[in-house]
Protein backbone atom coordinates (compact mmCIF):
# COMPACT_ATOMS: atom_id res chain seq x y z
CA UNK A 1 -33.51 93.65 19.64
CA UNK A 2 -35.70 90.57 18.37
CA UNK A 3 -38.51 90.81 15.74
CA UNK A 4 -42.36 90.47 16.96
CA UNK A 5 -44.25 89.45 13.81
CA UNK A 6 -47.10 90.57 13.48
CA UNK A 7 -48.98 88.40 11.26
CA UNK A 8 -49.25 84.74 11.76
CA UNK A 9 -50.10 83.59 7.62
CA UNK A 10 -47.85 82.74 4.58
CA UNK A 11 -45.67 85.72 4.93
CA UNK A 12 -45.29 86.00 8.96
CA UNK A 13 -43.99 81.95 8.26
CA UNK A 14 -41.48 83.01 5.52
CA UNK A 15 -39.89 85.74 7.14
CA UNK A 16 -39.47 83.46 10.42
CA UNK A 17 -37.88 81.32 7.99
CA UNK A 18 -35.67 84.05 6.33
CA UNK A 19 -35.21 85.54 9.92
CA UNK A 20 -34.38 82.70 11.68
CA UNK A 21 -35.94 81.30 14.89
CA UNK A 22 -32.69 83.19 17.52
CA UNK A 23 -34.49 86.88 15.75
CA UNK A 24 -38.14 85.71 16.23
CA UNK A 25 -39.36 86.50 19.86
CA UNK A 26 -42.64 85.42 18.71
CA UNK A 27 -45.65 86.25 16.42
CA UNK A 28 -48.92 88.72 17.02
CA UNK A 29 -51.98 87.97 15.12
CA UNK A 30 -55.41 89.45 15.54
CA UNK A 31 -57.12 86.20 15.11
CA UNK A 32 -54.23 83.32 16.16
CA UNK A 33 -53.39 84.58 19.18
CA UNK A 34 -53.15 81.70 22.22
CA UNK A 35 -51.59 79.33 19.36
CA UNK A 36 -47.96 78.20 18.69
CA UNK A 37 -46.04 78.02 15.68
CA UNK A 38 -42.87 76.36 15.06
CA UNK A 39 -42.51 76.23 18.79
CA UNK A 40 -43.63 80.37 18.86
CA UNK A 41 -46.13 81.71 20.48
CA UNK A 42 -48.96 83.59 19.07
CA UNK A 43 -49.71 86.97 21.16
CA UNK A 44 -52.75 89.11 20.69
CA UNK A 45 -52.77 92.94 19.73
CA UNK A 46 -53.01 93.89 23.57
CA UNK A 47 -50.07 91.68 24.42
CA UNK A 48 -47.96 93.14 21.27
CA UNK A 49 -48.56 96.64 22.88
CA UNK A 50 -47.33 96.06 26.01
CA UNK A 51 -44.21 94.74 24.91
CA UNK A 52 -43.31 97.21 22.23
CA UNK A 53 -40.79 99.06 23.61
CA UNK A 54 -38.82 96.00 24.17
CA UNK A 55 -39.43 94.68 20.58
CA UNK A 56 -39.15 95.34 16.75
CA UNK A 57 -42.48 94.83 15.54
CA UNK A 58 -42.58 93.48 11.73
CA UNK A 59 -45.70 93.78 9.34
CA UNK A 60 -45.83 90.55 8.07
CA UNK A 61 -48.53 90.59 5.46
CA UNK A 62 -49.04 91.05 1.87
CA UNK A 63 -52.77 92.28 1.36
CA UNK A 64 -53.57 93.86 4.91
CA UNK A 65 -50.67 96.27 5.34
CA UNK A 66 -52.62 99.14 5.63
CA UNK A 67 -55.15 97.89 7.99
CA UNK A 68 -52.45 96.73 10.32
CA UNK A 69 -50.04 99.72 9.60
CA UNK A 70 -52.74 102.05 10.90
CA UNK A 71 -54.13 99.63 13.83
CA UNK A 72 -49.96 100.12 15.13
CA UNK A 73 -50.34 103.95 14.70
CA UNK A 74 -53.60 103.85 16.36
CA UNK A 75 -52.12 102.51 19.59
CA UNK A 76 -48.95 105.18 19.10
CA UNK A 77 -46.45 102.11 18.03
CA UNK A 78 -43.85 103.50 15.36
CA UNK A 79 -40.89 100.93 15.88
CA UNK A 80 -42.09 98.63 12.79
CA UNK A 81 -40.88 97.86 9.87
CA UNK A 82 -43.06 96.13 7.09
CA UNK A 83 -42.12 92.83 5.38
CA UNK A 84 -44.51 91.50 2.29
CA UNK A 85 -44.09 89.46 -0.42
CA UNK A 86 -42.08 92.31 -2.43
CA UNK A 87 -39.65 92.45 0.84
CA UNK A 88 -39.75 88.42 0.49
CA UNK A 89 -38.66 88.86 -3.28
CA UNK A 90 -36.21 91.40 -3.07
CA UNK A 91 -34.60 89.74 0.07
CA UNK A 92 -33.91 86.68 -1.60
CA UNK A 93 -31.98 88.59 -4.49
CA UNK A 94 -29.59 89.62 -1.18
CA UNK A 95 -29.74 86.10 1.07
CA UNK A 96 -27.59 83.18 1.16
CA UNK A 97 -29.54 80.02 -0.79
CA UNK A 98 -28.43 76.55 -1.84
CA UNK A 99 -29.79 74.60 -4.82
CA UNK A 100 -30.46 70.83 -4.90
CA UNK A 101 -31.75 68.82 -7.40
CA UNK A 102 -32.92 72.11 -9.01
CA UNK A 103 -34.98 73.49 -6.13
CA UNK A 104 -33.69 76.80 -4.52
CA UNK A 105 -33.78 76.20 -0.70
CA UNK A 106 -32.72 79.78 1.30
CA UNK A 107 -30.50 79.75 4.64
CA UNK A 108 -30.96 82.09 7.33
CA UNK A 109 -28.32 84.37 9.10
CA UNK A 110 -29.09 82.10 12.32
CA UNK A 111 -28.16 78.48 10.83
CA UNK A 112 -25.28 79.96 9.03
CA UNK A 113 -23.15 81.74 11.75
CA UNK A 114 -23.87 78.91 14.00
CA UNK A 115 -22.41 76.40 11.21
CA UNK A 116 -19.53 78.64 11.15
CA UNK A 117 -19.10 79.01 15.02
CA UNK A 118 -19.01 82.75 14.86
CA UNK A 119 -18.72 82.89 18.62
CA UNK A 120 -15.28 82.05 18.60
CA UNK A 121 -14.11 84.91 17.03
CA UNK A 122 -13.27 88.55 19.05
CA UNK A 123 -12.46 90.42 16.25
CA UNK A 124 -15.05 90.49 13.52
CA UNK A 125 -14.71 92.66 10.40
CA UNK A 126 -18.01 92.62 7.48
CA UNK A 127 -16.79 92.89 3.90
CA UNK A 128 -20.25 94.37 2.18
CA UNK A 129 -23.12 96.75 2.53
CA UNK A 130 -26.37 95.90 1.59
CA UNK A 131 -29.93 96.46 2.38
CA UNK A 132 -30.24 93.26 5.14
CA UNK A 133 -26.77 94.45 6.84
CA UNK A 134 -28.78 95.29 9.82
CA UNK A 135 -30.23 91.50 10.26
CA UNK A 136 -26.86 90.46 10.21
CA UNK A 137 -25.91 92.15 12.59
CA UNK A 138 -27.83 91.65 14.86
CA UNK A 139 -27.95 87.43 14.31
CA UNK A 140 -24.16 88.64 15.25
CA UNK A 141 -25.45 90.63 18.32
CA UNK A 142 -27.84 87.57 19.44
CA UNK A 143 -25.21 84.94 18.99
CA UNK A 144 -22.36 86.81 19.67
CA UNK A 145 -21.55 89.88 20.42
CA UNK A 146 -22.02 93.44 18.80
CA UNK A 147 -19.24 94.83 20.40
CA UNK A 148 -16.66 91.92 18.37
CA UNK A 149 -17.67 93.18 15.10
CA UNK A 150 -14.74 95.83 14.70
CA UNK A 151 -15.53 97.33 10.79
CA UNK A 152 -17.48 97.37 7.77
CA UNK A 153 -15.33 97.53 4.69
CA UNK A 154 -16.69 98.25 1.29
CA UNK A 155 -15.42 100.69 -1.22
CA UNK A 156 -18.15 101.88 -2.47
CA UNK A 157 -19.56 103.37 0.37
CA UNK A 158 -18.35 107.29 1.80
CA UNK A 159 -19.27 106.99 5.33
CA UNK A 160 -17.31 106.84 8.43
CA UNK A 161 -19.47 104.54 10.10
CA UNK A 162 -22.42 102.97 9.90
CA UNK A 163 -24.61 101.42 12.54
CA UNK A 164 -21.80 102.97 14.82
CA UNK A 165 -19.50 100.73 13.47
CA UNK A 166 -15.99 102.53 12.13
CA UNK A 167 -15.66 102.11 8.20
CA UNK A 168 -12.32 100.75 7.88
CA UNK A 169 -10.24 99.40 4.66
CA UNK A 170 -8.99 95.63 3.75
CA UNK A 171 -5.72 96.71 4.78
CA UNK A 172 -6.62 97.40 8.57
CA UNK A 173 -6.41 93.38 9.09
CA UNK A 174 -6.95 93.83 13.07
CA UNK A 175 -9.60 90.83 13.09
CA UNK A 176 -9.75 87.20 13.25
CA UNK A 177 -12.36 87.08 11.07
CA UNK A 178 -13.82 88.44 7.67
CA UNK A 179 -17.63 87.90 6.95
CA UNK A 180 -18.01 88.00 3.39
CA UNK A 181 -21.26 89.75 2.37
CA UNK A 182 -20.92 90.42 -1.01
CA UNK A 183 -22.24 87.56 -4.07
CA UNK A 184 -19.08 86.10 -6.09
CA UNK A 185 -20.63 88.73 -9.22
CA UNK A 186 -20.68 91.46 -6.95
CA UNK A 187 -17.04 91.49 -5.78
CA UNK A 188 -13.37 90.10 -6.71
CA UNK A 189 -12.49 90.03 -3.24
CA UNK A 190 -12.19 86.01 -3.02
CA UNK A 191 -9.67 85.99 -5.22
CA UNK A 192 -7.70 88.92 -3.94
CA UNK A 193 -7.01 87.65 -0.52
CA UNK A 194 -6.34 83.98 -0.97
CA UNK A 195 -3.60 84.07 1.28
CA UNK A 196 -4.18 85.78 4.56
CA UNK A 197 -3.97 85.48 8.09
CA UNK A 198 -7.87 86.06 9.20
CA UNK A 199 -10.68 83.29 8.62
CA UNK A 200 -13.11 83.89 6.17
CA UNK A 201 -16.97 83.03 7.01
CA UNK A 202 -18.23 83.19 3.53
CA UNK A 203 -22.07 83.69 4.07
CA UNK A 204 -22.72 82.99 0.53
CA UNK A 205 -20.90 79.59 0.41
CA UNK A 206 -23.12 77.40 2.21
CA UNK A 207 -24.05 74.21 0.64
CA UNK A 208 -21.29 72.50 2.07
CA UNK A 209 -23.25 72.68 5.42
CA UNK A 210 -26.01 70.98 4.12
CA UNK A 211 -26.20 67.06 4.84
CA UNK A 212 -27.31 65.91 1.63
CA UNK A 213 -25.05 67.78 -0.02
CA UNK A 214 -22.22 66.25 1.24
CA UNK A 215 -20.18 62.85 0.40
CA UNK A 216 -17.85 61.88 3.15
CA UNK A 217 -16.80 58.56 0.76
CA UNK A 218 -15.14 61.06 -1.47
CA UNK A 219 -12.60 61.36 0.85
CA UNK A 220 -11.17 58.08 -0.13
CA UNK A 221 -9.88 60.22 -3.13
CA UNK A 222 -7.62 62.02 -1.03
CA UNK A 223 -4.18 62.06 -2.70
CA UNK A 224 -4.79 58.93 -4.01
CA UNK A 225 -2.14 59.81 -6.88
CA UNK A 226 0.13 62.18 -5.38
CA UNK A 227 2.99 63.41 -7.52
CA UNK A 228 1.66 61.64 -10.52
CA UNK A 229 0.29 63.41 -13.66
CA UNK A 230 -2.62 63.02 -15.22
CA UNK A 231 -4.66 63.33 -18.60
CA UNK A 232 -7.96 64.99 -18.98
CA UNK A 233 -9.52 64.25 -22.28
CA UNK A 234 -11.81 66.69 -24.15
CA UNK A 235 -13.82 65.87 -26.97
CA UNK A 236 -12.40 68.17 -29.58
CA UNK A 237 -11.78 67.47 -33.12
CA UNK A 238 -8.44 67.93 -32.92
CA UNK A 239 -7.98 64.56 -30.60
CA UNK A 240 -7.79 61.22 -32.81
CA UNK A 241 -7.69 57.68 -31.67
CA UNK A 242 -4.14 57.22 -32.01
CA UNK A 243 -3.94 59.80 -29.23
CA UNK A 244 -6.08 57.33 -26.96
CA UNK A 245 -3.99 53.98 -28.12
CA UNK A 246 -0.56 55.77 -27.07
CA UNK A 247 -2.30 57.12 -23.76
CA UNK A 248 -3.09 53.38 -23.48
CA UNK A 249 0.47 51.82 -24.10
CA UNK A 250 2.23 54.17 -21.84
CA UNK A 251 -0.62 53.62 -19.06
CA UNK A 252 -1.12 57.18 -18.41
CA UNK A 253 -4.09 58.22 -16.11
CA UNK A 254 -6.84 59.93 -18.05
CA UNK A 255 -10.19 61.50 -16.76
CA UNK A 256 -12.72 60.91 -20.32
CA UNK A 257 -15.38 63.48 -20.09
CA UNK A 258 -19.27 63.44 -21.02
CA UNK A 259 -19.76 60.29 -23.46
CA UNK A 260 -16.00 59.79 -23.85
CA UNK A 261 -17.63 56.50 -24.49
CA UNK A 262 -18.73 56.39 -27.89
CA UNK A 263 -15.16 55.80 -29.05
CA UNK A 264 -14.67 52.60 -27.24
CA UNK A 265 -15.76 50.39 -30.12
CA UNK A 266 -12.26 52.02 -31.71
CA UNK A 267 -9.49 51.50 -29.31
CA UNK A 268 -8.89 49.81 -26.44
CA UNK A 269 -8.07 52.97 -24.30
CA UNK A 270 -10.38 53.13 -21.40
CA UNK A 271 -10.04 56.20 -18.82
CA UNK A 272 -9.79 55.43 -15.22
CA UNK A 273 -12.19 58.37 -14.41
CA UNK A 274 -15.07 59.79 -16.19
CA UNK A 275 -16.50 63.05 -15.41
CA UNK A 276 -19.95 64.15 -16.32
CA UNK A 277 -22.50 67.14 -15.06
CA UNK A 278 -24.72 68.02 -17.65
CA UNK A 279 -28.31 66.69 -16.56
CA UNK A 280 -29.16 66.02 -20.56
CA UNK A 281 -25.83 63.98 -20.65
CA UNK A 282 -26.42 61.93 -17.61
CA UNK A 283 -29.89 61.01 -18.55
CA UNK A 284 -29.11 60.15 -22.01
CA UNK A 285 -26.24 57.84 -20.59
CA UNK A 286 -28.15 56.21 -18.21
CA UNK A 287 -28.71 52.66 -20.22
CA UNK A 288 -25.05 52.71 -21.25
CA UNK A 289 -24.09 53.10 -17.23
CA UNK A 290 -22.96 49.57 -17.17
CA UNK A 291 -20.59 49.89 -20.00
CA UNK A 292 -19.47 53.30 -19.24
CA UNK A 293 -18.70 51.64 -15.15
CA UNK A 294 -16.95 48.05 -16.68
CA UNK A 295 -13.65 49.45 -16.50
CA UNK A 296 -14.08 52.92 -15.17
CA UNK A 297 -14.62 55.15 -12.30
CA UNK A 298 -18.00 57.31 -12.67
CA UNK A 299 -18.05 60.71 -10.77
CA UNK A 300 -21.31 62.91 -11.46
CA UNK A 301 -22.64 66.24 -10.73
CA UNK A 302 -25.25 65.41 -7.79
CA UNK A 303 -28.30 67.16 -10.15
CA UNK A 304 -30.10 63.76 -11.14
CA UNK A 305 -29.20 60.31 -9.11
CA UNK A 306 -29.85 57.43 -11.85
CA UNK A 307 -27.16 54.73 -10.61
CA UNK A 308 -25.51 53.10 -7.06
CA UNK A 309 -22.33 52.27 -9.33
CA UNK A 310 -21.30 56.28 -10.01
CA UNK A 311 -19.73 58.62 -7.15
CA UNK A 312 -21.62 61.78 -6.81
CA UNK A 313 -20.06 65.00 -6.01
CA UNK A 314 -22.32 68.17 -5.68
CA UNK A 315 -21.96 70.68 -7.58
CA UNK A 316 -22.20 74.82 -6.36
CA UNK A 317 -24.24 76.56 -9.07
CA UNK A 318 -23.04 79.51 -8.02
CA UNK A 319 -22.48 82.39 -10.86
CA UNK A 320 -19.37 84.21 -10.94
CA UNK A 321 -19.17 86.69 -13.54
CA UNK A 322 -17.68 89.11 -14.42
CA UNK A 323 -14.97 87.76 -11.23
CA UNK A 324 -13.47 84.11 -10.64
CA UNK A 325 -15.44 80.68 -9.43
CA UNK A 326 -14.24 79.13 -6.59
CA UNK A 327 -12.44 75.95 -6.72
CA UNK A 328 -12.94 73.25 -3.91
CA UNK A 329 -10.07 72.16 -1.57
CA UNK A 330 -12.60 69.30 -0.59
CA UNK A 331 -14.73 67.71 -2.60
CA UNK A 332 -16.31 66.07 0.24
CA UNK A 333 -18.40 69.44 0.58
CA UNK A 334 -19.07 70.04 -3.17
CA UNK A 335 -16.83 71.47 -5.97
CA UNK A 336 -17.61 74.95 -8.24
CA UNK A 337 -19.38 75.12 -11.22
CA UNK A 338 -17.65 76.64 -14.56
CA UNK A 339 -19.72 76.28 -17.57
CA UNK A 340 -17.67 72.94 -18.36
CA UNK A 341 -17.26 69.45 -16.57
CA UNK A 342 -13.62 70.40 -17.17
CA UNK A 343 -13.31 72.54 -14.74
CA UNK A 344 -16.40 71.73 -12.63
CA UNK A 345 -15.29 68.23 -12.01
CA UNK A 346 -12.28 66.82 -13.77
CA UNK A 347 -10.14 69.40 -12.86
CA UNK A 348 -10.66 70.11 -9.07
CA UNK A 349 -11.04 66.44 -8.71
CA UNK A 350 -7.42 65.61 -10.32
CA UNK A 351 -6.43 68.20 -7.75
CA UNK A 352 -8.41 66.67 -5.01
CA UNK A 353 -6.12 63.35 -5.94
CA UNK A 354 -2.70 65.58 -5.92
CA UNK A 355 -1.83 64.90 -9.29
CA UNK A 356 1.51 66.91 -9.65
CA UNK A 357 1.04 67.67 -13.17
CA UNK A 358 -2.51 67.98 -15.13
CA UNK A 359 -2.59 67.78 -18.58
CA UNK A 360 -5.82 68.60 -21.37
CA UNK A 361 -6.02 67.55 -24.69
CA UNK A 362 -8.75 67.82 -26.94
CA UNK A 363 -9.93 70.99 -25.32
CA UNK A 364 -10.20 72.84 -28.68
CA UNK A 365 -12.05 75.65 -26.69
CA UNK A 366 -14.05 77.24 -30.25
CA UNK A 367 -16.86 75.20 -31.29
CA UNK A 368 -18.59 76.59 -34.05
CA UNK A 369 -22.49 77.23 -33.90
CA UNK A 370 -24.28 74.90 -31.54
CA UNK A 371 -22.68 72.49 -29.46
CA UNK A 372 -24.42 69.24 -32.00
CA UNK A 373 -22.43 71.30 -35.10
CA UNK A 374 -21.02 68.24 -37.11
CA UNK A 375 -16.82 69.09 -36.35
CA UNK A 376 -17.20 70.12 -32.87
CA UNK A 377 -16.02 66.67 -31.41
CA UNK A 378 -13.91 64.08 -32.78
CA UNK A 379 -16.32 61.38 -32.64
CA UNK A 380 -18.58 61.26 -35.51
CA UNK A 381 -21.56 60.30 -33.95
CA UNK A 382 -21.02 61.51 -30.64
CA UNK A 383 -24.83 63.10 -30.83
CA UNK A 384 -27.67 61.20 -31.94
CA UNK A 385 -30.86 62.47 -33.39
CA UNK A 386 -32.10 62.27 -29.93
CA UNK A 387 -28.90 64.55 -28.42
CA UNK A 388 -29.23 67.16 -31.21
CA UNK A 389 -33.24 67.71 -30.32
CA UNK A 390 -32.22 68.17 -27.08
CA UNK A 391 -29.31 70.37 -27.52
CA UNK A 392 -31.09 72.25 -30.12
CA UNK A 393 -29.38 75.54 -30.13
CA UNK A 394 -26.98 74.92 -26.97
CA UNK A 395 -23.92 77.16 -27.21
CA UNK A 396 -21.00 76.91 -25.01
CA UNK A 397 -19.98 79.78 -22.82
CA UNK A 398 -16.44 80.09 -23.60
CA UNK A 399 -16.15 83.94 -21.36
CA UNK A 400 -17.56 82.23 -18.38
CA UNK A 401 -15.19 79.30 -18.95
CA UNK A 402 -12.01 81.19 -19.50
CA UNK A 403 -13.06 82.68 -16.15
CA UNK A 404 -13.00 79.22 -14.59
CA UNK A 405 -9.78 78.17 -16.30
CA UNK A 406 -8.05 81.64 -15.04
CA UNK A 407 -9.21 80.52 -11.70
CA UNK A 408 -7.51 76.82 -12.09
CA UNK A 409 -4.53 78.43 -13.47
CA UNK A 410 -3.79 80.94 -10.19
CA UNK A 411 -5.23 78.00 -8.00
CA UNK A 412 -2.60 75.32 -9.22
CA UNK A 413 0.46 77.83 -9.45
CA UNK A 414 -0.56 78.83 -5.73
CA UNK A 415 -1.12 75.13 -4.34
CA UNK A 416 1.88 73.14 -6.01
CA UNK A 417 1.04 71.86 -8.96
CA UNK A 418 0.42 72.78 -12.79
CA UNK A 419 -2.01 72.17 -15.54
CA UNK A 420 -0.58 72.31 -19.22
CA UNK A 421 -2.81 72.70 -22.05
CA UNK A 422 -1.47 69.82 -24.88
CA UNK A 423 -4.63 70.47 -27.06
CA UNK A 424 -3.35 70.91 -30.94
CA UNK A 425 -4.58 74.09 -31.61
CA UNK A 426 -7.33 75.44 -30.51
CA UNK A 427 -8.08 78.75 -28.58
CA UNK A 428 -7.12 77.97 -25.15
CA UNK A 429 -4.58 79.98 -24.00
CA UNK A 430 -4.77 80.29 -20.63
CA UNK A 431 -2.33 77.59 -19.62
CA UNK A 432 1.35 77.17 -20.83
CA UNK A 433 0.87 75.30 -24.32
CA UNK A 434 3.03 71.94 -24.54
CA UNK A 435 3.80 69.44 -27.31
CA UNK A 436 1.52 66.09 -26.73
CA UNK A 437 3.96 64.10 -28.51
CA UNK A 438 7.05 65.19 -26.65
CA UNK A 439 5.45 64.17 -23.38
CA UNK A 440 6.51 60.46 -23.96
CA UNK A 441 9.87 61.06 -25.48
């Protein structure tokens, strides 16, 4: 059954946006009526009434509620529901939404399952109650069909069915396809069925189906060092130059990371790749771009654009905690955030470019104090006056980034290749600890 809205101002256009325009029949407004919006009509009252068996009707207003609430029970209409701007709010705690260039932008149930081409599936099982189960379902009955949807899994929940739908467990895999309904914070369950046999339609992973979002000439990157190994330089105090100059004389591939640099006035190591996301960074390194590109490759988190002579690659701000991040098989479509450009580009991009073994250094993992603390990097003036003001009381993360290293660790052991931590020191323990100096024996 589709939605009549009844109320054609601010809030009757946000929940056609939320709804999507496959759940809107049309809109009812006591004053717009003979009017069309976003290629809707606008009925009147008398129209509404006739067609209310056929329809849902939806409040859609925030300060009339009552008035229209009683002019439905006045004409013996009790199919509504209401929708104001605390439904607005509280819906977009449960919705799918995509960030760019810090503005939150929210995708409806429509756009999504078409982007997904949910009617090719027969077998449909939902992973996840919540409040808004019922509009999925029926974007599923519009665009589908109700009767492919098979089970509703979710252990938190006692009953047998729900919406006449069985309640069934993870293990009864008799469907095609999963629809994942639950937030990355909410649920482990990403990470628990890696491998299977059943597409997943992941309704809270949807930037990559956003144009500007993605960057087809990243697929250029493709394998581009298969079976090689590769270097990924932190800023640590425990690096030293003499780590860069041997790097250098044994021509080892090496991703530098945020202002990696301020040490080329000491050595004549230059990294093929450097990785930053931090907006601060990027803007502070934006007069130094054509140093930092001379003899370089640039990749950046997609959050600011300053420069035509950097790749950008767009980064998922998508929390995780207390669970795992994702981690991109195609950066084409965007790679997962982790609370360090470690993980959120250097590392799924050195995957990306099949790099058979991945090794860090200088990932001490335990800065002290703020992130400007003299003895948290190995360059002495790595922050200026201008970098501590603006990192004033920055600390690192390092739970949510053990998270994202946990995740790199099952990825690579799962996909073929391995990362090694050859950091001296330090408190990173997640990967197997090796010997820098014994690599070039």
């Amino acid at each position: 059954m589709k939605y009549i809205l009844f109320g054609a101002g601010d809030i009757g256009l946000q929940a056609f946006k939320i709804l999507g325009e496959n759940t809107v029949e049309c809109f009812a407004d006591n004053y717009k009526y003979g009017s069309e919006i976003y290629g809707k009509k606008v009925i009147s009252f008398d129209e509404m009434k006739e067609l209310s068996d056929l329809f849902q009707i939806m409040i859609t207003s925030n300060d009339y509620v009552d008035i229209l609430e009683s002019q439905l029970k006045d004409a013996g209409i009790s199919n509504y529901v209401v929708f104001n701007r605390r439904s607005m709010n509280e819906m977009r705690t449960v919705l799918p939404k995509y960030n760019y260039l810090y503005n939150t932008q929210y995708m409806n149930y429509t756009d999504i399952l078409l982007n997904y081409k949910i009617c090719t599936y027969k077998r449909i099982a939902i992973y996840g109650v919540n409040q808004y189960l019922s509009y999925l379902l029926l974007e599923i009955a519009i665009l589908s069909d109700i009767s492919c949807v098979v089970g509703i899994i979710d252990p938190d929940i006692n009953e047998k069915h729900l919406f006449d739908i069985p309640v069934i467990t993870l293990e009864e895999q008799d469907f095609d396809c999963l629809i994942m309904n639950k937030r990355r914070t909410e649920s482990d369950i990403r990470d628990r069925i890696e491998e299977h046999s059943f597409d997943i339609v992941d309704i809270y992973d949807v930037d990559k189906f956003i144009y500007y979002n993605r960057y087809p000439e990243l697929q250029k990157f493709k394998n581009i060092h298969a079976g090689r190994r590769a270097f990924i330089i932190g800023n640590g105090p425990s690096l030293t130059v003499a780590d860069l100059e041997k790097l250098h004389e044994q021509k080892e591939i090496c991703f530098g990371l945020n202002k990696i640099h301020r040490v080329f006035s000491q050595t004549a190591w230059r990294p093929d790749y450097i990785c930053m996301t931090d907006t601060r960074v990027i803007r502070a390194c934006e007069s130094e771009l054509d140093d930092i590109t001379e003899n370089s490759t640039v990749f950046m988190a997609d959050r600011f654009f300053c420069s035509e002579k950097v790749h950008y690659v767009h980064l998922k701000s998508e929390y995780y905690e207390p669970n795992l991040p994702g981690f991109s098989e195609d950066i084409t479509e965007g790679v997962f955030w982790g609370y360090t450009v470690t993980y959120d580009l250097a590392l799924q991009i050195a995957a990306y470019m099949g790099f058979q073994e991945i090794y860090l250094i200088g990932i001490d993992h335990n800065n002290v104090g703020a992130v400007t603390d003299p003895g948290n990097h190995f360059i002495e003036n790595y922050f200026d006056e201008n970098d501590r003001n603006v990192y004033k009381n920055v600390t690192a993360n390092f739970k949510g980034m053990d998270r994202a290293y946990q995740k790199a660790e099952i990825y690579s052991r799962r996909h073929g290749f391995r990362i090694y931590n050859a950091t001296r020191g330090g408190k990173l323990e997640v990967f197997e600890r090796v010997d820098f100096e014994k690599l070039f024996e």
